[in-house]
Protein backbone atom coordinates (compact mmCIF):
# COMPACT_ATOMS: atom_id res chain seq x y z
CA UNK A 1 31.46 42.74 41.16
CA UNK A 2 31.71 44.40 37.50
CA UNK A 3 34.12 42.37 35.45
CA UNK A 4 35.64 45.12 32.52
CA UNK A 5 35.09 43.81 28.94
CA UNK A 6 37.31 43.11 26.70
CA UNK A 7 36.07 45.92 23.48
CA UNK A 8 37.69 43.43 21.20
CA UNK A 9 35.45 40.75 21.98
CA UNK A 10 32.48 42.34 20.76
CA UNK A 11 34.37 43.49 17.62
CA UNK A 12 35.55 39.64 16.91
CA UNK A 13 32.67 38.50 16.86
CA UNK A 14 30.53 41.14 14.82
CA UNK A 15 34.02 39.81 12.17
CA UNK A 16 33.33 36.42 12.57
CA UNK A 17 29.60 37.01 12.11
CA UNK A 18 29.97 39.14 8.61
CA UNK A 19 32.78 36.38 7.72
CA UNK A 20 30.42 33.31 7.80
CA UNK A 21 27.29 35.66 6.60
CA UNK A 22 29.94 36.41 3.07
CA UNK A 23 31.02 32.77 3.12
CA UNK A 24 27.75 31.10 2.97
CA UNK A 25 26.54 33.51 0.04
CA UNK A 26 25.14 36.54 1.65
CA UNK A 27 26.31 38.97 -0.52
CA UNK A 28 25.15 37.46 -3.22
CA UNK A 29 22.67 39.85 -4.83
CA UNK A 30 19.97 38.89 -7.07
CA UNK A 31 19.48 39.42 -10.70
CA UNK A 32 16.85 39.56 -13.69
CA UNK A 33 19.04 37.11 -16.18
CA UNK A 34 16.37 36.58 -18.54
CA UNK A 35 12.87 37.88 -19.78
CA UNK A 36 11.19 34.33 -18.73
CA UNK A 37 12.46 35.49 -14.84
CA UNK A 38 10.73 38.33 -15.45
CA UNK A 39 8.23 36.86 -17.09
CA UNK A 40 7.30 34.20 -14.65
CA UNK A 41 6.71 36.85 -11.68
CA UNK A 42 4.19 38.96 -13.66
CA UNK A 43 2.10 36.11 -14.42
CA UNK A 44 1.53 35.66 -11.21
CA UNK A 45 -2.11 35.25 -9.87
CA UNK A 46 -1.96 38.16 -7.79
CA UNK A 47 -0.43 40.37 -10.72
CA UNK A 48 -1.62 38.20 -13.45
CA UNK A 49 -0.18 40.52 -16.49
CA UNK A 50 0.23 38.93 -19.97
CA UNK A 51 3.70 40.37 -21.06
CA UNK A 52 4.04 40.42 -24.94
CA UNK A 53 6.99 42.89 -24.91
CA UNK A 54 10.41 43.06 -21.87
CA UNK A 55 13.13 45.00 -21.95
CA UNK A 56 16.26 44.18 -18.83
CA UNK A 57 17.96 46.42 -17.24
CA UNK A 58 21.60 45.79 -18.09
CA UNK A 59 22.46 45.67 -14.58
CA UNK A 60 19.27 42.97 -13.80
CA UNK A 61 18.02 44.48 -11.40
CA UNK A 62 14.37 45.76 -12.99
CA UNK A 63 12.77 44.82 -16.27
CA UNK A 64 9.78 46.87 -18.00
CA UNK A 65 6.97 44.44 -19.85
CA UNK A 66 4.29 45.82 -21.84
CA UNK A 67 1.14 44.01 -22.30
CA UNK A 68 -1.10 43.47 -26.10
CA UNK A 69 -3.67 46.70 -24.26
CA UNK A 70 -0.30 49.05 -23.67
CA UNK A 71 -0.44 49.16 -20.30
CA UNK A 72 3.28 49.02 -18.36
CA UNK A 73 4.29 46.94 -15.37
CA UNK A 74 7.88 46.58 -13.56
CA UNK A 75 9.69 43.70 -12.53
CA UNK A 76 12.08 44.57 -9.88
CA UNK A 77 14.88 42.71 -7.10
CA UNK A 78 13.75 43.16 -3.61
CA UNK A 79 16.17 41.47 -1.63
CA UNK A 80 16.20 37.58 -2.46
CA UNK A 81 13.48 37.51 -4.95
CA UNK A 82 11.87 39.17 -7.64
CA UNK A 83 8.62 41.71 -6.87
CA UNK A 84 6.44 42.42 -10.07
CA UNK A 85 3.61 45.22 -9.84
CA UNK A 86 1.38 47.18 -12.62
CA UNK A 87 2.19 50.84 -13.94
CA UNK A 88 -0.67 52.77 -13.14
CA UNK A 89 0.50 55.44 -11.25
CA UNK A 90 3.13 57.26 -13.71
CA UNK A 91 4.19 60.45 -12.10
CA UNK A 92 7.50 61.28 -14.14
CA UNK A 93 9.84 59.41 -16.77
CA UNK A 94 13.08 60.86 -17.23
CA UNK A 95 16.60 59.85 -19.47
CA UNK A 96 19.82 60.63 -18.44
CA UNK A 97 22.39 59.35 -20.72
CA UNK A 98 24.98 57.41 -19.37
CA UNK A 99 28.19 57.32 -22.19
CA UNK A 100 28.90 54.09 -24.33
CA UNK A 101 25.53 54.40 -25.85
CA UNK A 102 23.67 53.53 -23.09
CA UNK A 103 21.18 55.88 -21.16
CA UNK A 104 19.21 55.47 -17.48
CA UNK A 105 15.78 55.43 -17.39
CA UNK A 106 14.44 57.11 -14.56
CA UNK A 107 10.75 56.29 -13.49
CA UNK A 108 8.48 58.36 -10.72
CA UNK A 109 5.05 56.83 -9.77
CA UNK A 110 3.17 57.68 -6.68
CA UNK A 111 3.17 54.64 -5.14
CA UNK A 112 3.59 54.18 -1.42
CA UNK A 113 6.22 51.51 -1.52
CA UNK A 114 8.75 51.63 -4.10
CA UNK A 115 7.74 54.63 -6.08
CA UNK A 116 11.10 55.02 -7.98
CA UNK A 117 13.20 53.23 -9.85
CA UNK A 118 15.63 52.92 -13.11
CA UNK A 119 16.60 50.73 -15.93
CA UNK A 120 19.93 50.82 -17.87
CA UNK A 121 18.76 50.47 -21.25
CA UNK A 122 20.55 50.51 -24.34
CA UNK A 123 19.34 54.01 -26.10
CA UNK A 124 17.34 52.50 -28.52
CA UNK A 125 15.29 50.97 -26.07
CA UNK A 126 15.02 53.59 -23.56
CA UNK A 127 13.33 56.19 -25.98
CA UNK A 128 11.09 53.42 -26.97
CA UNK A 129 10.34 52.38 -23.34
CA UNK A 130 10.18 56.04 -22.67
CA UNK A 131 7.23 56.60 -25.24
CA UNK A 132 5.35 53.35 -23.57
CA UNK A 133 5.59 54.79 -20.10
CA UNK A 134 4.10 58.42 -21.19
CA UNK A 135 1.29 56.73 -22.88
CA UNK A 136 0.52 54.53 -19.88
CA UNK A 137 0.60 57.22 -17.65
């Protein structure tokens, strides 16, 4: 015997589900407050970069450090924690101002995961940060 479903069952409870997911903090994204977050995940063993120079992106979601040889590694959010990995594979680096002084850095590497990103830097600091990229590339 084929008992007919109620479609607003399944809809209730895909709401309640979302509700309860939003209540207990599950939109809640991640961000880079501070260069000793950033910091702290590329001195990690298996990165194990010295930073002596970090810029944040003013939205926190990516930093850029720069180590005492020049060489350029990333800091980035990947879902509820922070992923850190070494420039070496600079394909492009690109500025696109954004009004209010402030311009988007656009990086291109060839890496297989993660091969773009972009800061929002003040200008300043993205022509700066633009120079270290090109001559880490």
């Amino acid at each position: 015997m084929d008992l007919p479903i109620n479609p607003a069952l399944p809809l209730g409870g895909i709401a309640l589900i979302l509700t309860l997911v939003w209540l207990t903090g599950g939109r809640r994204s991640l961000r880079i407050a501070a260069t000793g977050e950033a910091a702290a995940a590329l001195c990690a063993p298996e990165i194990g970069f010295d930073a002596r120079e970090i810029v944040l992106s003013k939205d926190g979601q990516a930093a850029l450090a720069r180590d005492g040889e020049g060489r350029v590694a990333v800091v980035f959010v990947s879902g509820s924690h922070l992923a850190a990995r070494k420039l070496d594979d600079i394909a492009a680096v690109t500025l696109l101002p954004q009004g209010g002084g402030a311009v988007r850095l656009e990086v291109k590497t060839r890496a297989f995961t993660r091969p773009d990103f972009a800061l929002l830097l003040d200008a300043s600091d993205a022509g700066v940060w633009q120079q270290y990229l090109r001559e880490a590339a």
